[in-house]
N, C-alpha and C. Protein backbone atom coordinates (compact mmCIF):
# COMPACT_ATOMS: atom_id res chain seq x y z
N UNK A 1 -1.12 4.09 11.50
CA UNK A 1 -1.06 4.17 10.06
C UNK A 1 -2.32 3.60 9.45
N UNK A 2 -2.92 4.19 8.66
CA UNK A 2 -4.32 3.57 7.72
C UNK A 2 -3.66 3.74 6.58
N UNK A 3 -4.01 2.58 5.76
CA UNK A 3 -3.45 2.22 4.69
C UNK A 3 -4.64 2.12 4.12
N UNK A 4 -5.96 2.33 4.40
CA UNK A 4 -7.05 1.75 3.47
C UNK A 4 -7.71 3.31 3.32
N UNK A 5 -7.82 3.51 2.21
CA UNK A 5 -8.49 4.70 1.99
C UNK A 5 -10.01 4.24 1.10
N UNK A 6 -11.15 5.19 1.53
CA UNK A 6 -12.28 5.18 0.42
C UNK A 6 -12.21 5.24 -0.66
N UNK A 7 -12.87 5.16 -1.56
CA UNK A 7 -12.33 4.99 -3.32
C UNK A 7 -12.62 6.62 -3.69
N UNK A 8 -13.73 7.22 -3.11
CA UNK A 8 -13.98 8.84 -3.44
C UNK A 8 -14.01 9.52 -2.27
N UNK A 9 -13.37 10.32 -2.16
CA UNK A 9 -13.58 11.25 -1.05
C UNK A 9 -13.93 12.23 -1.57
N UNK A 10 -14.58 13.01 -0.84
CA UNK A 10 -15.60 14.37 -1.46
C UNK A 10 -13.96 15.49 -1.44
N UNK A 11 -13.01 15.00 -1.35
CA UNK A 11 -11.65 16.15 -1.93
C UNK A 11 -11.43 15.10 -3.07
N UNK A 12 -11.26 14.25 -3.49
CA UNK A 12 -11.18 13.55 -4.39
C UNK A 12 -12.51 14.04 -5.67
N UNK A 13 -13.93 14.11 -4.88
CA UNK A 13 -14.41 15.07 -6.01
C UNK A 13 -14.38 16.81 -6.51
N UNK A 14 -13.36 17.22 -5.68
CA UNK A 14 -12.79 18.51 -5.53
C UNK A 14 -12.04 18.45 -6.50
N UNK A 15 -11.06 17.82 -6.43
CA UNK A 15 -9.96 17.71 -7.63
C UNK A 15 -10.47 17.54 -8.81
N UNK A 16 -11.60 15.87 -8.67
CA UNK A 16 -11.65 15.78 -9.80
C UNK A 16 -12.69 16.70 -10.54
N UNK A 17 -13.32 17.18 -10.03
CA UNK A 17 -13.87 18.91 -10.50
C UNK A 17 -13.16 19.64 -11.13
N UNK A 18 -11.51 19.83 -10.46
CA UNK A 18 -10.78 20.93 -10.97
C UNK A 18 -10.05 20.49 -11.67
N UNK A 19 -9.74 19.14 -12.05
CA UNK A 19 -9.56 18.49 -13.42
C UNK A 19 -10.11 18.41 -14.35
N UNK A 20 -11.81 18.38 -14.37
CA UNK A 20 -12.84 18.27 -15.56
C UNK A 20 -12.50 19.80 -16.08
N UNK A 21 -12.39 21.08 -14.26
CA UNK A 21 -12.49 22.16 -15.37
C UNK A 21 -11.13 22.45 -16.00
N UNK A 22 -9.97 22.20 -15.97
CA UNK A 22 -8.97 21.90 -16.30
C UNK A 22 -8.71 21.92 -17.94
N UNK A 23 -9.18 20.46 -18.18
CA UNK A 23 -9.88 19.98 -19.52
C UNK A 23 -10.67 20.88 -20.07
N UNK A 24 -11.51 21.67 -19.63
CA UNK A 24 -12.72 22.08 -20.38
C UNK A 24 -11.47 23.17 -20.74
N UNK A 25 -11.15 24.25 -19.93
CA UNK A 25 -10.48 25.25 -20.20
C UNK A 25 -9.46 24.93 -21.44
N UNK A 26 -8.79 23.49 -21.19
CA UNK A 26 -7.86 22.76 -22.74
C UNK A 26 -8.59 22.81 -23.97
N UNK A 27 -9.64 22.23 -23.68
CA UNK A 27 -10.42 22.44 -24.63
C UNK A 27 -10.68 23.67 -25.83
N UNK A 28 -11.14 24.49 -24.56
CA UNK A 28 -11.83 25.68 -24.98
C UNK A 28 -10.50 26.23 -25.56
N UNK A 29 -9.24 26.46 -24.81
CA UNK A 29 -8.09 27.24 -25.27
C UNK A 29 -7.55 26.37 -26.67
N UNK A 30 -7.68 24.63 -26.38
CA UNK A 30 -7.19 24.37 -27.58
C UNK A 30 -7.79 25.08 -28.96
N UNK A 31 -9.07 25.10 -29.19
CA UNK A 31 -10.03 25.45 -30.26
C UNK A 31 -9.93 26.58 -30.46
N UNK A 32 -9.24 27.67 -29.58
CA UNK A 32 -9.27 28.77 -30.12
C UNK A 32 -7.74 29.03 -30.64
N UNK A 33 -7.02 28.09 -30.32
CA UNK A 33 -5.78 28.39 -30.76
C UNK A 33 -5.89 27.04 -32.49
N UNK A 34 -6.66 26.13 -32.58
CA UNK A 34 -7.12 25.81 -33.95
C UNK A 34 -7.78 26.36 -35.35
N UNK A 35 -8.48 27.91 -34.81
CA UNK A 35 -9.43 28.41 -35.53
C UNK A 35 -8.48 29.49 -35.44
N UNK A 36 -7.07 29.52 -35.34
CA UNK A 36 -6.25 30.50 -35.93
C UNK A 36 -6.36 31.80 -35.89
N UNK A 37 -6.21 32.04 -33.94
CA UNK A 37 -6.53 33.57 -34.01
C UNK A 37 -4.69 33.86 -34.35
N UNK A 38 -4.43 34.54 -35.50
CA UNK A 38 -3.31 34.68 -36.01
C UNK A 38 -2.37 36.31 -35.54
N UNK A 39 -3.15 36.98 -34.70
CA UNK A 39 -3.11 38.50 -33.54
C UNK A 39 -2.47 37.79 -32.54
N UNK A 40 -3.05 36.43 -32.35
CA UNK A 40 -2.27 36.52 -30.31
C UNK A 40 -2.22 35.14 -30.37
N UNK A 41 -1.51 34.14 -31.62
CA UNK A 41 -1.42 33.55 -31.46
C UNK A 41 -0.42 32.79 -30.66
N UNK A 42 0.95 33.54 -30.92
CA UNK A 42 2.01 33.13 -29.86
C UNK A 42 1.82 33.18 -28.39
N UNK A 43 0.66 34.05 -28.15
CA UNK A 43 0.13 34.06 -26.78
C UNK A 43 -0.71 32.80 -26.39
N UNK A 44 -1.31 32.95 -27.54
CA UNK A 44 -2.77 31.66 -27.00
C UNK A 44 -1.29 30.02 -27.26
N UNK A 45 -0.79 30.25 -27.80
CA UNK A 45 0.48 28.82 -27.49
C UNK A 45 0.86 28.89 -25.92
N UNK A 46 1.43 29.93 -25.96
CA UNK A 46 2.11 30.15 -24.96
C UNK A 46 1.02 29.96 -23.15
N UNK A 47 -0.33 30.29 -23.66
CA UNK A 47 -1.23 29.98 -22.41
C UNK A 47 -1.60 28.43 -22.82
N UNK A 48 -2.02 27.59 -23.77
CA UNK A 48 -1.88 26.24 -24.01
C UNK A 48 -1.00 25.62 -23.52
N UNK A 49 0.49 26.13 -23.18
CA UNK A 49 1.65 24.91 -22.50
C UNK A 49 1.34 25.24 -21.55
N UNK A 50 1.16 26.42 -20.85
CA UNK A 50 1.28 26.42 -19.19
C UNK A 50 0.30 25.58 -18.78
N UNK A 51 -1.12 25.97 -19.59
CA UNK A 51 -2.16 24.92 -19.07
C UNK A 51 -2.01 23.22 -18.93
N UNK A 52 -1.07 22.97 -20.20
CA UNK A 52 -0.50 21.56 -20.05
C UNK A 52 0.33 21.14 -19.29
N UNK A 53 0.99 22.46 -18.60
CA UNK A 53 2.37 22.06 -17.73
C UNK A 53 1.39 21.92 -16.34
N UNK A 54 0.26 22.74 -16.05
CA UNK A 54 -0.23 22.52 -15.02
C UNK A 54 -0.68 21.36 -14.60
N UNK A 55 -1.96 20.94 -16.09
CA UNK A 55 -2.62 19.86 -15.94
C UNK A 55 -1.90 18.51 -15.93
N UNK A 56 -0.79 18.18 -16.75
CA UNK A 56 0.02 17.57 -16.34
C UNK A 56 0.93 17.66 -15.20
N UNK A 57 1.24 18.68 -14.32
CA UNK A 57 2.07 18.62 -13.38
C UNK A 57 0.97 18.05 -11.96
N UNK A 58 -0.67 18.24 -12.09
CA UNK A 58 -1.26 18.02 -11.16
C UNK A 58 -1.01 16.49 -11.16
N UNK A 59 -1.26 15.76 -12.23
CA UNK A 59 -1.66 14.12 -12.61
C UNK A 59 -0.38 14.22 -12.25
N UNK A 60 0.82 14.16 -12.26
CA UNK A 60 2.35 13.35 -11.94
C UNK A 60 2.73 13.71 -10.56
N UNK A 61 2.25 14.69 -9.96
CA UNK A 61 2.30 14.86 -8.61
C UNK A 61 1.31 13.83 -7.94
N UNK A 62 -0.05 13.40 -8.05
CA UNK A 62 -0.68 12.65 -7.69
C UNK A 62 -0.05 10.81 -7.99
N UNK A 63 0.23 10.63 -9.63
CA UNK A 63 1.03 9.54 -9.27
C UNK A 63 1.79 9.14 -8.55
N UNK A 64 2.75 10.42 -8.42
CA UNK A 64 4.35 10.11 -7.55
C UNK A 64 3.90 9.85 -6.25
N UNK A 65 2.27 10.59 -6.02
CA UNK A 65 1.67 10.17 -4.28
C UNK A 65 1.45 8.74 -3.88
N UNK A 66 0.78 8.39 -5.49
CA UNK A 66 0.54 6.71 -5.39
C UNK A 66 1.35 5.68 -5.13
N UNK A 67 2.59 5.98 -5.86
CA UNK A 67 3.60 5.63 -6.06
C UNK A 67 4.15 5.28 -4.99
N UNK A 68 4.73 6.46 -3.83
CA UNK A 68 5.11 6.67 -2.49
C UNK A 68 3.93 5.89 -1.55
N UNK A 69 3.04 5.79 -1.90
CA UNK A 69 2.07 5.21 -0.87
C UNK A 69 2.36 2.99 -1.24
N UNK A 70 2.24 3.45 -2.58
CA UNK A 70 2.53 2.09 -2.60
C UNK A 70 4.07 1.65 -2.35
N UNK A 71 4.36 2.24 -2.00
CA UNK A 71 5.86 1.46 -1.63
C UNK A 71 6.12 1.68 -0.21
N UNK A 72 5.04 2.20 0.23
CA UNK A 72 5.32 2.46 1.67
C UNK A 72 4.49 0.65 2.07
N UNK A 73 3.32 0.69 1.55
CA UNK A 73 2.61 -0.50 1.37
C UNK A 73 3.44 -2.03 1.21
N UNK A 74 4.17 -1.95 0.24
CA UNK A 74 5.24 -3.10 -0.04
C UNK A 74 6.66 -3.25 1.10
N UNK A 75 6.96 -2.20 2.09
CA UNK A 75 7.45 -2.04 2.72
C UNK A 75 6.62 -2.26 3.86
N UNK A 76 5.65 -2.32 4.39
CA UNK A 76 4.70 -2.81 5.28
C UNK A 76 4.48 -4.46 5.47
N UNK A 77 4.24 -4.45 4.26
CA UNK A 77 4.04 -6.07 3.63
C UNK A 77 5.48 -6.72 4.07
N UNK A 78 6.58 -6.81 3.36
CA UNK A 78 7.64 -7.04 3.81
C UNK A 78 8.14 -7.05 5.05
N UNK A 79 8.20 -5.83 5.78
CA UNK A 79 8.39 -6.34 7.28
C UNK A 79 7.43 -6.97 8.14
N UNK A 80 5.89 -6.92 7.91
CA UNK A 80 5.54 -8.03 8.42
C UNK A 80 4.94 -9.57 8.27
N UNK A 81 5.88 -9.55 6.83
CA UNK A 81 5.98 -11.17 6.31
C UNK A 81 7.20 -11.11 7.31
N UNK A 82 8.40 -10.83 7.50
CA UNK A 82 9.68 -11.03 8.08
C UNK A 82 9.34 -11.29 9.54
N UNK A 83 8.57 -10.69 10.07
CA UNK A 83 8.27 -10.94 11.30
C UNK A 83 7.52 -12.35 11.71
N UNK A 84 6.38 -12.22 10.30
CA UNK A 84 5.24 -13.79 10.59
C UNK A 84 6.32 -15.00 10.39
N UNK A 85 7.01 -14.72 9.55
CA UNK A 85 8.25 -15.69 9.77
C UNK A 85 9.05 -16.13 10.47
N UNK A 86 9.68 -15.31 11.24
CA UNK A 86 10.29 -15.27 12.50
C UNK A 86 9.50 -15.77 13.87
N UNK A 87 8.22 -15.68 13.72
CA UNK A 87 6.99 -16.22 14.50
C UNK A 87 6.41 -17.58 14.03
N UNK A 88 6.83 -17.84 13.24
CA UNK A 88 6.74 -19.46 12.72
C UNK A 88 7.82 -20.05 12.84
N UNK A 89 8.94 -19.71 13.02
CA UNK A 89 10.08 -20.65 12.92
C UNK A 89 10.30 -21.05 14.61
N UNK A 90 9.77 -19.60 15.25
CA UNK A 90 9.83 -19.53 16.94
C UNK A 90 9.15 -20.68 17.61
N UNK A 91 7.94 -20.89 17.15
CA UNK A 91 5.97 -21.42 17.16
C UNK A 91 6.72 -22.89 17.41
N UNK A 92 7.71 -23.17 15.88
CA UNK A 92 8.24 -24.66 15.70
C UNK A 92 9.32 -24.95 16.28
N UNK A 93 10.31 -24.14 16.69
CA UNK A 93 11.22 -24.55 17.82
C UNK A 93 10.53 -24.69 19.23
N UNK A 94 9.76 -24.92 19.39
CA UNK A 94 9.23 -24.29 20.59
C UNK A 94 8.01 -25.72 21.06
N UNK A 95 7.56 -25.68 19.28
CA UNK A 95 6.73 -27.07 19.56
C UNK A 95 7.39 -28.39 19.44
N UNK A 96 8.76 -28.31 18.84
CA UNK A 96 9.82 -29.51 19.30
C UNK A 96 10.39 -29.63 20.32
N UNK A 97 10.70 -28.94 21.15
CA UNK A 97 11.17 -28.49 22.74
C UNK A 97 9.60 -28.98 23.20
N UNK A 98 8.54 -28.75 23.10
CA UNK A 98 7.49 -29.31 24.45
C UNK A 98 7.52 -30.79 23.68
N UNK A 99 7.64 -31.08 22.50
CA UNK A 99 7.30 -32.91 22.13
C UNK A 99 8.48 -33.48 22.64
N UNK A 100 9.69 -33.05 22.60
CA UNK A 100 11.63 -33.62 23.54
C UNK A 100 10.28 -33.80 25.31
N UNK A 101 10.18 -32.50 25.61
CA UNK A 101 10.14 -32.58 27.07
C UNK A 101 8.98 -33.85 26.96
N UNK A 102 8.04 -34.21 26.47
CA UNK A 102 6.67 -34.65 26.54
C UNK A 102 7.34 -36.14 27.11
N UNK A 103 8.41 -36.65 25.33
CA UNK A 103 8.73 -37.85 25.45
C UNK A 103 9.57 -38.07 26.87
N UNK A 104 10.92 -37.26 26.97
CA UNK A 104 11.08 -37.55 28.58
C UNK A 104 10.53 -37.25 29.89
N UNK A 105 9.22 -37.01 29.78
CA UNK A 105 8.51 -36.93 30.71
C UNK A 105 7.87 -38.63 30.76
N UNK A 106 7.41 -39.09 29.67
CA UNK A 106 6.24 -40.11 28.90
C UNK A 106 7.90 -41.67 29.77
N UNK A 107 9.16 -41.03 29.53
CA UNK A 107 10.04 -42.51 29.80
C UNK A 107 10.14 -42.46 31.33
N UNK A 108 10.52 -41.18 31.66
CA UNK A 108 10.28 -41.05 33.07
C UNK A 108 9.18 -41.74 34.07
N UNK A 109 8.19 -41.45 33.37
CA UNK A 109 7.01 -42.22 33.96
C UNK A 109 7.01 -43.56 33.85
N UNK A 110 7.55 -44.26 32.63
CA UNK A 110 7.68 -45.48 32.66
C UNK A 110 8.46 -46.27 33.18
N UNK A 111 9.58 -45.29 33.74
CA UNK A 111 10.77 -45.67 34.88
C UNK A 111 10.85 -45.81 36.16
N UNK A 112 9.39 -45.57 36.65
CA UNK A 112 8.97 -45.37 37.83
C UNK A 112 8.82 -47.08 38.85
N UNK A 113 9.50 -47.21 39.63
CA UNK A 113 8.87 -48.04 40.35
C UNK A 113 7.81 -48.88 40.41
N UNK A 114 7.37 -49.68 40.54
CA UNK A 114 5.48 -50.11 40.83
C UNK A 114 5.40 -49.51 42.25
N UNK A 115 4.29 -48.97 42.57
CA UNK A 115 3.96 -48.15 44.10
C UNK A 115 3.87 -49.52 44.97
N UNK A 116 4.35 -49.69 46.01
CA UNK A 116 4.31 -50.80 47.18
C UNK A 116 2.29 -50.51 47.63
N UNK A 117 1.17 -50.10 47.95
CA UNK A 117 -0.04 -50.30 47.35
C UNK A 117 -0.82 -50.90 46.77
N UNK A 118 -0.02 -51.12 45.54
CA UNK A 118 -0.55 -51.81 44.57
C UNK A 118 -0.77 -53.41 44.87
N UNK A 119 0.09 -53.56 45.53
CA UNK A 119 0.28 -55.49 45.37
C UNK A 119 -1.20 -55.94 46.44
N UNK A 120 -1.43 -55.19 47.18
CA UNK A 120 -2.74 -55.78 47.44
C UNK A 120 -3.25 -56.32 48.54
């Protein structure tokens, strides 16, 4: 899984190409449906929404991508905070079990006999 993407990808300037021309075409269609061609005007409306249903349907399809990506992200995050957790609580049971064994190792030793050697 890669979760890190580049900020532009040359399809990212694809789109956003076919978004500028998008706009321009809004543009251009808005102004001619302002200057009141009053022959085809229910037409030139009627090509103005589709263009808006498009240009807006591209942008809310791309959010809903973001959207889905980021929650795939927060769902990433989450299970492996749950895990680093579970690996810290392990880490510390684990480092109280060797300091138990250390100390009865540490009395053990001090319970020992003097070695017959020693005296000399």
């Amino acid at each position: 899984m890669n979760y890190v993407q580049p900020i532009q990808s040359s399809g990212d300037l694809k789109q956003s190409d076919n978004i500028e021309d998008n706009v321009r075409t809004l543009a251009h269609t808005s102004a001619a449906f302002r200057q009141g061609d009053t022959g085809n005007g229910e037409a030139t409306a009627s090509s103005l929404s589709a263009l808006l249903r498009r240009v807006s349907g591209t942008s809310t399809r791309e959010i809903d991508s973001l959207i889905g990506d980021l929650r795939d992200l927060r769902e990433k995050l989450r299970t492996d905070g749950d895990r680093i957790h579970r690996d810290i609580v392990e880490y510390a049971a684990l480092s109280q079990q060797v300091m138990q064994l250390s100390r009865i190792i540490s009395e053990s030793v001090k319970s020992l006999p003097d070695s017959p050697n020693t005296e000399g």
